[in-house]
Protein backbone atom coordinates (compact mmCIF):
# COMPACT_ATOMS: atom_id res chain seq x y z
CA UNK A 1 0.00 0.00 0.00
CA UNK A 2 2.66 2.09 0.98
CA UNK A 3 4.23 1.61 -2.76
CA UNK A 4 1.19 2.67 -4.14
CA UNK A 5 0.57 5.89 -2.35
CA UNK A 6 4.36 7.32 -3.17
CA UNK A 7 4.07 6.42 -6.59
CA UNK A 8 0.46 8.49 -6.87
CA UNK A 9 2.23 10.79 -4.95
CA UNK A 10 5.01 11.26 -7.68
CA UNK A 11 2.57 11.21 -10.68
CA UNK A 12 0.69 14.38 -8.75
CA UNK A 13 4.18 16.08 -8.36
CA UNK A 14 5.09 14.85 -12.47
CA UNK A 15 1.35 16.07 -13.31
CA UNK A 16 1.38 19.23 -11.28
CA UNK A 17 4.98 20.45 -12.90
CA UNK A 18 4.36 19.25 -16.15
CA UNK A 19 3.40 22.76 -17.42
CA UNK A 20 6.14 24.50 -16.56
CA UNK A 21 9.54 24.74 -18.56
CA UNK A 22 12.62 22.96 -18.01
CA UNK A 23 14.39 24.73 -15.11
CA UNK A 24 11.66 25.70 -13.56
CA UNK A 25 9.86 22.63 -13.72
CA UNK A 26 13.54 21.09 -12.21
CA UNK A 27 13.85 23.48 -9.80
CA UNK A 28 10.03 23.14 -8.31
CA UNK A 29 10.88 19.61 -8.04
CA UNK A 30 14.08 19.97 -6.14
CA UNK A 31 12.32 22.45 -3.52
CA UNK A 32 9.73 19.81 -3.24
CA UNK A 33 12.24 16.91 -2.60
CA UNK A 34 13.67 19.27 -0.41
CA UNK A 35 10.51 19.50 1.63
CA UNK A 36 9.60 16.17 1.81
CA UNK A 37 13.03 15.12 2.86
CA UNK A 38 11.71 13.04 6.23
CA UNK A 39 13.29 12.80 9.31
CA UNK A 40 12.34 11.30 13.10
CA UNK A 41 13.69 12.01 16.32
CA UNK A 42 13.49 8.45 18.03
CA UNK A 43 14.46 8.35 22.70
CA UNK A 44 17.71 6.23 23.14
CA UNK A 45 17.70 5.61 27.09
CA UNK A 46 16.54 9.09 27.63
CA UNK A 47 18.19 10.56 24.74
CA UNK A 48 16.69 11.90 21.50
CA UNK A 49 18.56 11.61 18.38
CA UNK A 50 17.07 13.08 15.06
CA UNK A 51 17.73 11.11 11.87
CA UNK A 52 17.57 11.78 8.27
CA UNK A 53 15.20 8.71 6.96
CA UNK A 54 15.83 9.38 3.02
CA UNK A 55 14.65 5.93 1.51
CA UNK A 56 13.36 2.86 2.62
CA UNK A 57 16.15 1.25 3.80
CA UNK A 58 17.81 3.83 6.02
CA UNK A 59 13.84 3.41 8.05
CA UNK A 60 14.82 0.09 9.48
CA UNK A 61 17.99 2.35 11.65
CA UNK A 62 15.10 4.48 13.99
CA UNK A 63 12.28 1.86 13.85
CA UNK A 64 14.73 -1.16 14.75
CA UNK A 65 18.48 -0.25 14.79
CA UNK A 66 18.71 0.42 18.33
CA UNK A 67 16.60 -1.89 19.77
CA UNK A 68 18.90 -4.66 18.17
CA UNK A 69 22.10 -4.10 19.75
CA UNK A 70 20.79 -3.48 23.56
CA UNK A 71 24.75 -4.78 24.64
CA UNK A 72 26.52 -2.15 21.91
CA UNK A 73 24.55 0.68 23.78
CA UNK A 74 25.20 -0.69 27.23
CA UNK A 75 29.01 -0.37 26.28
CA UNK A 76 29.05 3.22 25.47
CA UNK A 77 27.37 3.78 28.41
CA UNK A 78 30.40 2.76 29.87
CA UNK A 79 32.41 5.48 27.87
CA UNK A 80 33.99 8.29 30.21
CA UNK A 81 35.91 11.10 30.73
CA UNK A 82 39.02 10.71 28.37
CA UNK A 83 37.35 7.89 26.19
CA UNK A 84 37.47 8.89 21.96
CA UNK A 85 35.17 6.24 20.24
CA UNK A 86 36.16 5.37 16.29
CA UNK A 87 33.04 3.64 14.91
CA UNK A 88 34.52 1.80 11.78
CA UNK A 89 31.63 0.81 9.74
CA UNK A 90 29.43 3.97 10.95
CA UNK A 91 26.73 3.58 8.68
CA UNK A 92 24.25 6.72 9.12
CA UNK A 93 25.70 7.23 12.20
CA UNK A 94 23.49 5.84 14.85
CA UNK A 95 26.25 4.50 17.11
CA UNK A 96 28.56 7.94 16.74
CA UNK A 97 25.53 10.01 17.89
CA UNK A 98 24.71 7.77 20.73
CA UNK A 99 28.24 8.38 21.89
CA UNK A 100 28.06 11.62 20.86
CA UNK A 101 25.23 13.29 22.06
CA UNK A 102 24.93 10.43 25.52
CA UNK A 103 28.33 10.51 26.62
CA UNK A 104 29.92 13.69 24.97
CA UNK A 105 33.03 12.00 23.81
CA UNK A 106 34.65 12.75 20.55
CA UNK A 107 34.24 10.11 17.66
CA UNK A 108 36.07 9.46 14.60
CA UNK A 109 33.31 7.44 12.09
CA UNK A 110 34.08 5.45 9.22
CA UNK A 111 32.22 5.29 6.66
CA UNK A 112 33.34 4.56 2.96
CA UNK A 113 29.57 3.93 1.13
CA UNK A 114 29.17 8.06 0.02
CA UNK A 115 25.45 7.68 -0.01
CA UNK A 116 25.45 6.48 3.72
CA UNK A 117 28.27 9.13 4.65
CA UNK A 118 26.30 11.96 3.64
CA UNK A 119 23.41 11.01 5.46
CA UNK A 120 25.64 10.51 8.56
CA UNK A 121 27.02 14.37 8.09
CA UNK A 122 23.29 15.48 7.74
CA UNK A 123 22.65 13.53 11.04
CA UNK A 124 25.67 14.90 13.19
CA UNK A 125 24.02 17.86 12.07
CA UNK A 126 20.58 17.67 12.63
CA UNK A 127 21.86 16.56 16.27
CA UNK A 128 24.43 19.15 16.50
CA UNK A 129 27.29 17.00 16.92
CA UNK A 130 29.66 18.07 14.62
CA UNK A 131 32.06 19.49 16.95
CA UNK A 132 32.26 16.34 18.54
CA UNK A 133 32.40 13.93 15.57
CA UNK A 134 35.50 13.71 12.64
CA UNK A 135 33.21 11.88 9.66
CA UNK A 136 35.39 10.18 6.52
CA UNK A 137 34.53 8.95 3.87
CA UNK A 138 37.14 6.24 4.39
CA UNK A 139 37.28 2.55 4.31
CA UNK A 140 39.74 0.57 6.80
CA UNK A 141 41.88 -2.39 6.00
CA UNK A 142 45.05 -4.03 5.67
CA UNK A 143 47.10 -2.09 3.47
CA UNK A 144 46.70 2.13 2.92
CA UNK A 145 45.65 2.74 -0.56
CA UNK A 146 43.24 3.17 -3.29
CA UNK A 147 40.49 0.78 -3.38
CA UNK A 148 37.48 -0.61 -4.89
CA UNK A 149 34.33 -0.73 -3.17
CA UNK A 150 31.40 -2.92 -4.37
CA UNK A 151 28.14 -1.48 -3.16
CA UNK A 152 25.00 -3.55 -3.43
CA UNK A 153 23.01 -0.62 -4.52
CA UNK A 154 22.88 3.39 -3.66
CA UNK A 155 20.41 3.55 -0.56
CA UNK A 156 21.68 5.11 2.13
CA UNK A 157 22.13 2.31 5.25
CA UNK A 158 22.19 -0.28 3.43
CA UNK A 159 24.88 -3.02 4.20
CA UNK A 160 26.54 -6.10 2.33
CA UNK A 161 28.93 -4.54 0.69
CA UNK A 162 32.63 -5.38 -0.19
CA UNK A 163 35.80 -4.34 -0.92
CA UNK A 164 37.07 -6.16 -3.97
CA UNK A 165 39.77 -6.18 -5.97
CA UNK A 166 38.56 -8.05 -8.58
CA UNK A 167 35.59 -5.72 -9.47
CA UNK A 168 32.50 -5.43 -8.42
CA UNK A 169 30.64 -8.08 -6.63
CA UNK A 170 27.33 -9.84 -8.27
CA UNK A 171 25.25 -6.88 -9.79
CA UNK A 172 27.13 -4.67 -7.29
CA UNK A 173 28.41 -0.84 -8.07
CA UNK A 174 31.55 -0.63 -8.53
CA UNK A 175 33.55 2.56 -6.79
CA UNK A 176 37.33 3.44 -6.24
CA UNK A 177 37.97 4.30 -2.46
CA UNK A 178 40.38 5.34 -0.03
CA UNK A 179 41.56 3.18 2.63
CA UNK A 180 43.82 3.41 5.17
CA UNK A 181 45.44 1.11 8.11
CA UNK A 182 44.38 2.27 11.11
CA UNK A 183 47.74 2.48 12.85
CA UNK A 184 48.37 4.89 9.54
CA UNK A 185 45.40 6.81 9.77
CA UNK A 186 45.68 7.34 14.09
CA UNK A 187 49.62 8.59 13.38
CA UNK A 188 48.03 11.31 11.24
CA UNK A 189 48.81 15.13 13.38
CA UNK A 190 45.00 16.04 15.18
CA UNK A 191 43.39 12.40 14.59
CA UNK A 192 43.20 11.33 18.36
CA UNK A 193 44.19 8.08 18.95
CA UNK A 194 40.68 6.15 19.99
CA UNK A 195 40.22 4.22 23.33
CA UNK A 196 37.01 2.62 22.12
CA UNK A 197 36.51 0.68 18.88
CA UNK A 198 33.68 -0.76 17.30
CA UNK A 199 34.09 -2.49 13.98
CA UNK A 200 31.15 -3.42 12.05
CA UNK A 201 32.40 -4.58 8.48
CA UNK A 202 31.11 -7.15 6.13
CA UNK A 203 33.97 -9.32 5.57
CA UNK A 204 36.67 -7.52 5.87
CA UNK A 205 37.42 -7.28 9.83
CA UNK A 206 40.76 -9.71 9.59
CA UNK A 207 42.06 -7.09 7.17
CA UNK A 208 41.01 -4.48 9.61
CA UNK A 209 42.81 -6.00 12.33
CA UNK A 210 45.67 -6.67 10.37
CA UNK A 211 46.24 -3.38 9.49
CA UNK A 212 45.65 -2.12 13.27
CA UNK A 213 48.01 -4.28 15.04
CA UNK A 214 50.02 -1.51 16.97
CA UNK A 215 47.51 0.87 17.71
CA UNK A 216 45.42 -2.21 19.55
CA UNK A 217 48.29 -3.15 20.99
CA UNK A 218 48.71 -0.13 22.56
CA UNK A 219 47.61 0.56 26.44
CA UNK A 220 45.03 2.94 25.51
CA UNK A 221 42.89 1.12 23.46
CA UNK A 222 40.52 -0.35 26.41
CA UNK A 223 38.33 -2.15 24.66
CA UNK A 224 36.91 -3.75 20.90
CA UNK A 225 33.42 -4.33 19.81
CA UNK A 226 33.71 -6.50 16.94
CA UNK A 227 30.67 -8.03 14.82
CA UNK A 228 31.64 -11.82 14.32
CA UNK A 229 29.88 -13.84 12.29
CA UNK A 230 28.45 -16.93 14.36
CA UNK A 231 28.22 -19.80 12.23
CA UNK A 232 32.19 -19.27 10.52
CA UNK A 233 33.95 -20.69 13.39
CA UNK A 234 37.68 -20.74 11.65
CA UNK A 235 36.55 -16.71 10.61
CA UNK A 236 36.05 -16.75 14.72
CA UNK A 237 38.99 -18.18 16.02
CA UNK A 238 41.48 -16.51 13.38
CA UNK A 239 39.82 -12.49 14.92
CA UNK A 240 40.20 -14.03 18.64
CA UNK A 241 43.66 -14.77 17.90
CA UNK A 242 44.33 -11.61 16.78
CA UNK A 243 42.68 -9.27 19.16
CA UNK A 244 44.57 -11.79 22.02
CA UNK A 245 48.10 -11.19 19.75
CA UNK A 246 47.04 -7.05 20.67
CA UNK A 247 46.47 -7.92 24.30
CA UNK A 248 42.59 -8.03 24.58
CA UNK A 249 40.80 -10.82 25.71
CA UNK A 250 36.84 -12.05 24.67
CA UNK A 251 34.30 -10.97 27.66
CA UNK A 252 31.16 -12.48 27.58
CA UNK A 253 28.13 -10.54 27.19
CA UNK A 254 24.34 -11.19 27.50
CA UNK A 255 23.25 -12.77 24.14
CA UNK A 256 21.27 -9.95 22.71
CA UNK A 257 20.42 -11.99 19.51
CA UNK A 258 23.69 -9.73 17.79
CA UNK A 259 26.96 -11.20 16.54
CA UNK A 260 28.53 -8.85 18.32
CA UNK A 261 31.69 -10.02 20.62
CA UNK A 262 33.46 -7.50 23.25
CA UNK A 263 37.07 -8.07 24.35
CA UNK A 264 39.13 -5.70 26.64
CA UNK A 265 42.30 -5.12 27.67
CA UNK A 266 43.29 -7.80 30.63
């Protein structure tokens, strides 16, 4: 039903414009889409956060995002005095304002899909974050370098995508990106060095991890959220052995229905 009523929606707008000439018809349009642009403000544990909800798949991020990770928000509740947060794998941004906006720390997000970032930037934004928050349009992995990124389509908060070298994945959209190794990209001048880190990749976290060895080997990093997928116990057991190389051990958590795994510094 819903499909219906925004495509009569659009024919109105089409019908209504139809008279006019090019630019002006283009321009109308583009004020209208401006309008209509929705956004929600959804109450995280007693904190609102505004988002930008620009197509149908970034609505699944206030109507379900939060509620599906009740252990990822109980750990940057945790956050303190001192704490910086890098959220690789940002997304829109739902995490980074949590942090943000609940616990006032600073946050550097990752985020190399461009039609998630910008949504993210509108978001830190809308919740006026930005101070707090150093958004790039980056990707993070084992080597620093150009890229290729193969997105499964152009909605913003949509996941499943992939870096690969070999071109794009499937019927995937192929675009060059930038990434770097996080021990490269924390030695940059005025890019704090994080004490938090939550990495939510598809696929890619070994690289990740790889690429991050002395900065999570360091005494400052506290702590690693890390998405794991459940049923790939070798995938398992190769990131475990890893994060233990860097010094942080696996603590268990309340099973929250996520693939989510937390391991600290002992």
């Amino acid at each position: 039903m819903t499909k219906i009523f925004a495509r009569f929606l659009v024919a109105l707008v089409n019908l209504a414009t139809g008279f006019l000439g090019r630019w002006r018809k283009l321009t109308v349009r583009a004020r209208v889409h401006d309008g209509l642009a929705p956004q929600t403000t959804v109450t995280v544990n007693g904190v609102d956060l505004t988002l930008l909800v620009p197509d149908r798949t970034s609505v699944y991020w206030p109507r379900h995002g939060f509620d599906s990770e009740p252990n990822t928000l109980s750990w940057i509740d945790g956050f303190g005095a001192g704490d910086v947060f890098y959220d690789i794998g940002a997304n829109i941004g739902a995490y980074t304002l949590y942090a943000a906006k609940a616990r006032s720390v600073p946050v550097v997000a990752l985020e190399p899909n461009p039609f998630s970032y910008r949504v993210l930037v509108h978001n830190l934004h809308l919740n006026a974050v930005t101070g707090r928050v150093l958004p790039l349009c980056l990707a993070a992995g084992a080597e620093t370098g150009n890229t290729l990124l193969s997105l499964n389509g152009t909605e913003a908060g949509s996941v499943g995508h992939a870096i690969s070298d070999a071109g794009p994945i499937g019927n995937g959209i192929g675009l060059q990106a930038l990434a770097f190794r996080l021990d490269d990209l924390a030695a940059i001048a005025g890019i704090p060095a994080p004490t938090q880190v939550k990495i939510d990749v598809d696929g890619i976290e070994e690289a990740i991890l790889e690429g991050a060895k002395s900065l999570l080997s360091g005494p400052r990093v506290k702590s690693v959220l890390i998405e794991m997928l459940t049923h790939d116990d070798a995938v398992q057991a190769r990131l475990t052995s890893l994060l233990g190389e860097c010094g942080l051990k696996p603590v268990d958590l309340p099973d929250d229905g996520s693939d989510n795994r937390l391991f600290t510094r002992a």
